[in-house]
Protein backbone atom coordinates (compact mmCIF):
# COMPACT_ATOMS: atom_id res chain seq x y z
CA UNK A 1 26.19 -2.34 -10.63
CA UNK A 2 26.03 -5.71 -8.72
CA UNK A 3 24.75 -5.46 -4.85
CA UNK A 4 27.77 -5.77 -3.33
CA UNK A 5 29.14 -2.50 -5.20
CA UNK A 6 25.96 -1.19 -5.12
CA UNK A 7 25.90 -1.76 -1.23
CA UNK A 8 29.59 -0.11 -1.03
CA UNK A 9 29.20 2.72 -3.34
CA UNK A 10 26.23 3.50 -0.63
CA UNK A 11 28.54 3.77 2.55
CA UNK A 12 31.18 5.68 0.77
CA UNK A 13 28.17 8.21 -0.22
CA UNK A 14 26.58 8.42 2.70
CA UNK A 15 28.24 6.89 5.59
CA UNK A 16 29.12 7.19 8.50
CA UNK A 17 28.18 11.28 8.14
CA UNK A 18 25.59 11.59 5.92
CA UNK A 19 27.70 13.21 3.46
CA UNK A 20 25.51 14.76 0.40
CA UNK A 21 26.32 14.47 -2.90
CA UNK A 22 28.17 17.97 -4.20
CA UNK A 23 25.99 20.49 -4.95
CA UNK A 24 23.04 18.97 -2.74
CA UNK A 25 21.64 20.36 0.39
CA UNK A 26 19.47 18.15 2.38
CA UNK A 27 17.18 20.04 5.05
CA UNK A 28 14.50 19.22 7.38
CA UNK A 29 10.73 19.32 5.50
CA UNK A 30 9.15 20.68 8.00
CA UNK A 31 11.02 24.13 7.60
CA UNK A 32 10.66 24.21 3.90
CA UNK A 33 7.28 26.24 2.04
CA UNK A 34 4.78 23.86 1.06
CA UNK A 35 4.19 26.86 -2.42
CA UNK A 36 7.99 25.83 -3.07
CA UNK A 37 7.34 22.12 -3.12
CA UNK A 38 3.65 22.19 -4.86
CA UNK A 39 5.59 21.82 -8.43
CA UNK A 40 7.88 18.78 -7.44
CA UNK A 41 4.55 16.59 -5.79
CA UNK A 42 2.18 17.95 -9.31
CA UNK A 43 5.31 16.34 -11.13
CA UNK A 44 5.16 12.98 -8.62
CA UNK A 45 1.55 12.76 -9.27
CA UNK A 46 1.97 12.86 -12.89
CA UNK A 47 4.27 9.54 -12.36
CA UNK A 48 1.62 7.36 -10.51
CA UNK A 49 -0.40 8.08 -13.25
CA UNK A 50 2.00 6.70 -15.53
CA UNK A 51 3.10 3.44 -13.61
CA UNK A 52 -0.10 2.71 -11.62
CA UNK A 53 -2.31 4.76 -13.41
CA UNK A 54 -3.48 6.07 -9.70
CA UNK A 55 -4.95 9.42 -9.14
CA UNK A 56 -2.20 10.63 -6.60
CA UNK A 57 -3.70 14.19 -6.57
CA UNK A 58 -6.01 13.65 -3.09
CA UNK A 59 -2.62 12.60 -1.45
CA UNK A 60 -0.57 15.37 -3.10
CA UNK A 61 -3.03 17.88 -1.25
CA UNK A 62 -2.71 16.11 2.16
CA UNK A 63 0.64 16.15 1.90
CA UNK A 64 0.80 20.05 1.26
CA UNK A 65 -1.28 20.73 3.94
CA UNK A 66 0.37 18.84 6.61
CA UNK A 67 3.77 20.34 5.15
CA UNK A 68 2.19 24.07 5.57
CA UNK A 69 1.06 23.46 8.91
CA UNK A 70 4.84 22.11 9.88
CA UNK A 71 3.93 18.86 11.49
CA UNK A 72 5.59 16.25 8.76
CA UNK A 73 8.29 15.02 9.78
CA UNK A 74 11.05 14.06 6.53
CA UNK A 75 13.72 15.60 4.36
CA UNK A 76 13.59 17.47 1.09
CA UNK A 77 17.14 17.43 -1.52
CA UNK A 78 17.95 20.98 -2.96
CA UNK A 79 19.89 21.82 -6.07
CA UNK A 80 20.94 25.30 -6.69
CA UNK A 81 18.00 26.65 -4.41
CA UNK A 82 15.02 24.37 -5.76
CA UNK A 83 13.60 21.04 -4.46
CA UNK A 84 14.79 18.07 -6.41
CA UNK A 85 13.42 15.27 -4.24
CA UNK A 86 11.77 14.66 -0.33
CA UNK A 87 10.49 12.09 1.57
CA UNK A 88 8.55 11.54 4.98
CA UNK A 89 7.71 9.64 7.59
CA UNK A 90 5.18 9.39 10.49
CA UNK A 91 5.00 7.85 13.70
CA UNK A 92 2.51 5.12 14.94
CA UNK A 93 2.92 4.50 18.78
CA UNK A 94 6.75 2.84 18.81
CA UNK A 95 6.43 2.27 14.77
CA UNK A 96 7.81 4.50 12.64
CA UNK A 97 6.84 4.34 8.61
CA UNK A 98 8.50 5.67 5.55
CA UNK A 99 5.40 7.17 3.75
CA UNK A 100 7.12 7.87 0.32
CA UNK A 101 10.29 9.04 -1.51
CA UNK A 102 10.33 10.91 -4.74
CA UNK A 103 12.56 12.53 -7.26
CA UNK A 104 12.68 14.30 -9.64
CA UNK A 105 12.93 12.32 -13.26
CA UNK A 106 15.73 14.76 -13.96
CA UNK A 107 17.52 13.47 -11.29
CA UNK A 108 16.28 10.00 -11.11
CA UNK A 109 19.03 8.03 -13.00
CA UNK A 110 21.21 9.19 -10.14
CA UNK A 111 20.72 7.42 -7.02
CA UNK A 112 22.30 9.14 -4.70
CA UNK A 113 19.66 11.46 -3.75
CA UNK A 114 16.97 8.93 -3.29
CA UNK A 115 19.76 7.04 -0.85
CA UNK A 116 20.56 10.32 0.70
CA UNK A 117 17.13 10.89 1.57
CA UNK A 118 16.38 7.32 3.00
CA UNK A 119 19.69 7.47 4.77
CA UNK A 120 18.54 10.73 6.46
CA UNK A 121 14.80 8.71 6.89
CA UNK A 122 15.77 6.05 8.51
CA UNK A 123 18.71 7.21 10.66
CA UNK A 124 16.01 9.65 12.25
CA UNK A 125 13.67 7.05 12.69
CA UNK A 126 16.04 4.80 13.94
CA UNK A 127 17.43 6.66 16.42
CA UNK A 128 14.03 8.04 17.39
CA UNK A 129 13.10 7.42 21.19
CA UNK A 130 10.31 5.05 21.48
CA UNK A 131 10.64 3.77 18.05
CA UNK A 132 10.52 -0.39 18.14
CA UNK A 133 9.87 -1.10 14.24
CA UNK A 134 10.15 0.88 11.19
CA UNK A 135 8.37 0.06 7.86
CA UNK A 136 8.47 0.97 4.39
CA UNK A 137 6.37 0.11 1.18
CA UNK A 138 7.71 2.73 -1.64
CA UNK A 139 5.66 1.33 -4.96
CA UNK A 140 7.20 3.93 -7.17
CA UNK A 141 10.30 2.20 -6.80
CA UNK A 142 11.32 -1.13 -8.58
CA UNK A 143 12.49 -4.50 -6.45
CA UNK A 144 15.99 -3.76 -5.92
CA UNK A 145 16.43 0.15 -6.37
CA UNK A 146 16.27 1.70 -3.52
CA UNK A 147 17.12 -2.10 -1.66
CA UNK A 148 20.91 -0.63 -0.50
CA UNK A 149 20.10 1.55 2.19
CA UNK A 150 17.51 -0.52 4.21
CA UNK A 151 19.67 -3.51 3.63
CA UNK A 152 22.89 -1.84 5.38
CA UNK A 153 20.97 -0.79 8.01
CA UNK A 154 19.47 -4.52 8.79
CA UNK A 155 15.59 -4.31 7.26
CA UNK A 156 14.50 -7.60 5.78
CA UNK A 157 13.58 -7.02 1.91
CA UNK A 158 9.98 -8.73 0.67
CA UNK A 159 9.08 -8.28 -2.76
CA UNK A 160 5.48 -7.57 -3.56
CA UNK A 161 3.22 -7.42 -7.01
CA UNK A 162 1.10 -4.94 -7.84
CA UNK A 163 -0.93 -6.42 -10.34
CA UNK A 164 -4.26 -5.57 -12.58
CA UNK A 165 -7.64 -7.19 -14.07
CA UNK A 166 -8.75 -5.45 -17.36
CA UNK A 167 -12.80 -5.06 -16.54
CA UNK A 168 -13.93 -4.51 -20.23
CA UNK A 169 -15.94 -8.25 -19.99
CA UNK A 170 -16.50 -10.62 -17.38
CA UNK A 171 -14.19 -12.94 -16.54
CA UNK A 172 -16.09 -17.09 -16.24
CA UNK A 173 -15.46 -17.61 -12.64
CA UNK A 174 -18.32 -20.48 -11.76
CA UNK A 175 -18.53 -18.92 -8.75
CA UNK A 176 -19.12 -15.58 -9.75
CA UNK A 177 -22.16 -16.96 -12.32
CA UNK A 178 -23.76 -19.04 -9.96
CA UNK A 179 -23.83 -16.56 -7.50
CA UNK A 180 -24.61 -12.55 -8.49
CA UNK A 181 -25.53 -10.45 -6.29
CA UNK A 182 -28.59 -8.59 -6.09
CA UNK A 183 -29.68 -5.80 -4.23
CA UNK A 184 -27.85 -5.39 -0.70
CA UNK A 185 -27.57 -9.28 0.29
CA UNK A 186 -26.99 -12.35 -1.82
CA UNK A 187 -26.70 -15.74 -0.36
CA UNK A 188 -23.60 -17.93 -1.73
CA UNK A 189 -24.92 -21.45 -3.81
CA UNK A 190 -28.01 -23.23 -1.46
CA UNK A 191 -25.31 -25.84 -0.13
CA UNK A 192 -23.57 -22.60 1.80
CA UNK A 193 -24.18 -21.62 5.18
CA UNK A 194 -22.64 -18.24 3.90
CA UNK A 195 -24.02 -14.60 2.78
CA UNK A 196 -22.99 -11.73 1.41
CA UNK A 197 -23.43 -7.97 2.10
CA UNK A 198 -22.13 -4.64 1.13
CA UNK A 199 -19.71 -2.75 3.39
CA UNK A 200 -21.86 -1.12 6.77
CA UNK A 201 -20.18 1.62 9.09
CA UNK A 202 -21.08 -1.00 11.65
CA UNK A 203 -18.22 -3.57 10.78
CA UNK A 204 -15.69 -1.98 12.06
CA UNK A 205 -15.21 -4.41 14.97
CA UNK A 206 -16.26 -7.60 13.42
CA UNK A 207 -13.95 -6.93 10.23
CA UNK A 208 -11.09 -6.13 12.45
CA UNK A 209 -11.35 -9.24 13.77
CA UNK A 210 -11.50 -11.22 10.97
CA UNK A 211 -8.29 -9.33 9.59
CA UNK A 212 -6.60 -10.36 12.86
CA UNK A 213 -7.26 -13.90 12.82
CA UNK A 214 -6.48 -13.88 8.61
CA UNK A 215 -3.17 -13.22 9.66
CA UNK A 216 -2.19 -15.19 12.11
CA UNK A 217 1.56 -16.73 11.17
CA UNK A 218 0.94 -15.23 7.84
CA UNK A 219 3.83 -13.11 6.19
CA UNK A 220 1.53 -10.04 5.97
CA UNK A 221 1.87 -9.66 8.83
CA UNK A 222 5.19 -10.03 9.58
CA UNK A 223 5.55 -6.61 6.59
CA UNK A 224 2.23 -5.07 8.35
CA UNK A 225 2.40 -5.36 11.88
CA UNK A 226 -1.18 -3.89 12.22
CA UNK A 227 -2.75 -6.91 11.20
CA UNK A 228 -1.43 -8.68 14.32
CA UNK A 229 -3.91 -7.08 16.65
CA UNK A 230 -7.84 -5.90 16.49
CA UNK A 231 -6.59 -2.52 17.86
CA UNK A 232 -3.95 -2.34 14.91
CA UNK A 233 -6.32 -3.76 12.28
CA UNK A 234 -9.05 -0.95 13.26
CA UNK A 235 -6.55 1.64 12.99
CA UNK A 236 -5.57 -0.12 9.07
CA UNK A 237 -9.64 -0.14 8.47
CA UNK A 238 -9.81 3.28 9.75
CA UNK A 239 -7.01 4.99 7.36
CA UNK A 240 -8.23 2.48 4.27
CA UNK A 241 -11.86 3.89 4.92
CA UNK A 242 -11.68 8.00 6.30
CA UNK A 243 -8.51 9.08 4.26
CA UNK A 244 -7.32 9.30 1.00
CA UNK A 245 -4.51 7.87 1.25
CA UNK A 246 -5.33 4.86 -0.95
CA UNK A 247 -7.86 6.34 -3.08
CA UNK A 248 -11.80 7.51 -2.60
CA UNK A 249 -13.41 4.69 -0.30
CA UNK A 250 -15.58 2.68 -2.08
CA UNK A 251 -18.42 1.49 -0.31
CA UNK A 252 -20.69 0.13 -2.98
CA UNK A 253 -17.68 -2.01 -3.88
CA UNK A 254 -16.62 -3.58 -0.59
CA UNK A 255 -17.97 -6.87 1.20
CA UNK A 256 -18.57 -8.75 4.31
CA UNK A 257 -19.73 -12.23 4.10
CA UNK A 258 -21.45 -13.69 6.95
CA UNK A 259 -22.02 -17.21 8.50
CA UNK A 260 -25.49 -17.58 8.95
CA UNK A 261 -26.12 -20.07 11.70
CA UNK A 262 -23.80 -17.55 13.96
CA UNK A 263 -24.24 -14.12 12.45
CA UNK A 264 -20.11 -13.97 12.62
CA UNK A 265 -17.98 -12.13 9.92
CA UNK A 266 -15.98 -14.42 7.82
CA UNK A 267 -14.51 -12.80 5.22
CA UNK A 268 -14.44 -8.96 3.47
CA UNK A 269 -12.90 -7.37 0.32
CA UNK A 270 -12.75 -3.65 0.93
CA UNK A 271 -12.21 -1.68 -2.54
CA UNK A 272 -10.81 2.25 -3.06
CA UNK A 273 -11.51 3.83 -6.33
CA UNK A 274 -7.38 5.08 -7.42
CA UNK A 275 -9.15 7.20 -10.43
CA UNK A 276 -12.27 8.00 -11.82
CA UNK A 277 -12.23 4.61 -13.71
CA UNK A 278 -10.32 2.17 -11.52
CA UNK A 279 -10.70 0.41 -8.55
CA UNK A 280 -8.13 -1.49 -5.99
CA UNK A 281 -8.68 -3.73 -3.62
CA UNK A 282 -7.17 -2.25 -0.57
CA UNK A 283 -8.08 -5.89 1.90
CA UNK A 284 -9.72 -9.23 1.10
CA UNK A 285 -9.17 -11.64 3.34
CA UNK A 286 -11.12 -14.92 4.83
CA UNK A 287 -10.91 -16.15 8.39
CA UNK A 288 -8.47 -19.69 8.56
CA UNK A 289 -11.75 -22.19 8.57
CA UNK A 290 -12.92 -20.42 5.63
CA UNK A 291 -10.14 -20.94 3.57
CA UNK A 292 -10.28 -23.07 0.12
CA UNK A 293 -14.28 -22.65 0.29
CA UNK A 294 -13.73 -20.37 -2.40
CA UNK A 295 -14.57 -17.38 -0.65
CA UNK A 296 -12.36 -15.13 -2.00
CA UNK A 297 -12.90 -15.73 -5.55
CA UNK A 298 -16.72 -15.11 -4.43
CA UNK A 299 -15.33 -11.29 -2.75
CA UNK A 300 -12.85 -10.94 -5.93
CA UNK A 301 -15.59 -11.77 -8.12
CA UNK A 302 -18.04 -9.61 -6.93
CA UNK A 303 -16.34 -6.32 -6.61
CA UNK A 304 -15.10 -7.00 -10.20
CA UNK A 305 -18.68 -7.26 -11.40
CA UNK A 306 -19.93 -3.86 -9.53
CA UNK A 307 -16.95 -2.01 -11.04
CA UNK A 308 -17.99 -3.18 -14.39
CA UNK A 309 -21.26 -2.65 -13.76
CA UNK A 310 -20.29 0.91 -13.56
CA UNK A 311 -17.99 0.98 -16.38
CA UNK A 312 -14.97 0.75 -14.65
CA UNK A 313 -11.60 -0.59 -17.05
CA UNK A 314 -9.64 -1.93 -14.06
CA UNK A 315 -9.05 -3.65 -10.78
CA UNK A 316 -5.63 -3.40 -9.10
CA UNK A 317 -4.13 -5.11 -6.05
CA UNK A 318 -0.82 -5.88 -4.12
CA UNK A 319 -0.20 -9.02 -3.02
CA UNK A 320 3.57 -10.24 -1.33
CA UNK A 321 5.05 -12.77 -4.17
CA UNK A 322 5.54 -15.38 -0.96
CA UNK A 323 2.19 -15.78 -1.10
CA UNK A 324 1.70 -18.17 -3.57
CA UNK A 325 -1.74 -19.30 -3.08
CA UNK A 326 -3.04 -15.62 -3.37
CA UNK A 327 -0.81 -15.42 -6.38
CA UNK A 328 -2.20 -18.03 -8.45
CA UNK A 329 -6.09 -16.86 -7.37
CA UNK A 330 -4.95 -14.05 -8.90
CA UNK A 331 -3.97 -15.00 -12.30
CA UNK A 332 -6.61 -18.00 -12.75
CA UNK A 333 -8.99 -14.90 -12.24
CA UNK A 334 -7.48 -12.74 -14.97
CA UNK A 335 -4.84 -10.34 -12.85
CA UNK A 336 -1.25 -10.10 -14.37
CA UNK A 337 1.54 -8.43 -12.67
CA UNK A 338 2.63 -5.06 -14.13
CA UNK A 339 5.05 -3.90 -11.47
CA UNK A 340 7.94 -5.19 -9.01
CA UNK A 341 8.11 -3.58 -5.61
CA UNK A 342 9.27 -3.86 -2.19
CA UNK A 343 8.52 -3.54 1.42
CA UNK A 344 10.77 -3.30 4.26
CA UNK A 345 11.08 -3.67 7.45
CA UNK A 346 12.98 -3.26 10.74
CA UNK A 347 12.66 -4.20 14.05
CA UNK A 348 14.99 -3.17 17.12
């Protein structure tokens, strides 16, 4: 099916009254059991195993417990009486974000539940008061699939790569043998005016700026509107680092460099371990003046070695395809892209 069939086949489905598809009854998640639901998230969970090999189960239980207490807002798609497929949503101030959409692999092939769904999503958040901007990164969902009903409604489309570095034997990045690190500090090569530290519970501040200024004019931030601000980008560092939501913290992992002759924060790579064996790099980023000093390769290269150090098999990121300097960092250090995804994003 092209787009532009794809894109009508949507309206007649769906639009203008949110018309379900025969058979399927779309209600409000926050009056549904969480007990009734369990089996359909165990079965989601299974599936970022498969595609992203990501331990989904932390955010499975999250989810259940914010569905039992009745305070997540989204929709859930019933067939005969049983949940086939749900998605939800929070609020953030006057952004609203699609947190995820799922269903069922028996139901999959068909796309007009997941549509159904979004339609319901987005109409709600849409026509929410307050609600400025709405945003949506779904990475279970190939570039393309689920494009239809965020393009109707007028969200701009960026397609991002989640991509991986096998960690079974060092990778020769110069950098990263002229410069291991030792202990809890490690100066870059004698010519630098840079160090490098693990992750403190005192960066908050000083990392939030440097994510700030990172993205200044940069299309991140134009798909992640936190990163515009040092109030938004502590609110990103605080999510990434108390919640589960993109895997188990890792502080051992994560990096600040510092410039010397000022003491001031120049770059970071914070890093989440997604299962017992793999790690992803949730943020690395390097303030403007820093950039092409090979900094990042430095970050990249050192949270690679601790993982390995510790018998990890992996490193994952995401990284917006636009970006093509990040892109080809990634690949000269060893990353290849196994998946296709998309974010979205609306603004009033």
């Amino acid at each position: 099916m092209g787009d532009a069939e794809a894109l009508d086949f949507y309206r007649i489905v769906t639009a203008p009254s949110w018309t379900s598809e025969p058979g399927t009854e779309i209600l409000d998640l926050r009056h549904f059991p969480s007990a009734s639901l369990r089996p359909l998230l165990e079965e989601e969970a299974q599936v970022w195993t498969r595609l992203l090999a990501w331990d989904y189960n932390g955010s499975i239980d999250m989810i259940l417990r914010y569905v039992e207490a009745k305070i997540l807002p989204g929709y859930v798609a019933l067939q005969g009486g049983r949940p086939v497929g749900y998605c939800f949503f929070v609020y953030e101030g006057s952004k609203g974000v699609l947190g995820d959409l799922y269903v069922s692999q028996t139901h999959a092939r068909d796309r007009q539940i997941e549509w159904q769904l979004l339609t319901h999503g987005i109409n709600t958040l849409q026509h929410s008061p307050g609600v400025q901007r709405v945003e949506a990164q779904l990475l279970l969902h190939p570039t393309g699939a689920i494009a239809p009903p965020f393009v109707a409604e007028g969200f701009r489309q960026f397609p991002r790569l989640f991509m991986e570095q096998p960690l079974s034997a060092p990778k020769r990045s110069r950098r990263a043998l002229t410069a291991p690190f030792f202990g809890d500090r490690s100066p870059l090569p004698a010519s630098s005016d840079l160090e490098v530290r693990r992750w403190s519970d005192q960066d908050y501040s000083a990392a939030a700026a440097v994510i700030t200024a990172a993205y200044q004019g940069h299309v991140d931030g134009e798909i992640n509107d936190q990163y515009r601000s040092i109030p938004g980008s502590l609110r990103f560092l605080n999510n990434i680092v108390r919640f589960p939501g993109c895997g188990v913290f890792d502080g051992s992992a994560s990096f600040v460099a510092i410039h010397r002759p000022t003491h001031a924060m120049v770059g970071l790579i914070l890093c989440s371990r997604v299962k017992d064996d793999i790690g992803h790099v949730t943020q690395v980023c390097v303030v403007p003046e820093q950039r092409g000093s090979g900094l990042g390769e430095m970050l990249l290269s050192l949270t690679a070695a601790e993982l390995r150090r510790r018998s990890f098999s992996a490193l994952t990121l995401t990284v917006t395809e636009a970006n093509r300097g990040a892109v080809a960092l990634y690949e000269r250090l060893g990353f290849t892209v196994q998946r296709v995804f998309d974010a979205f994003v609306w603004e009033r």
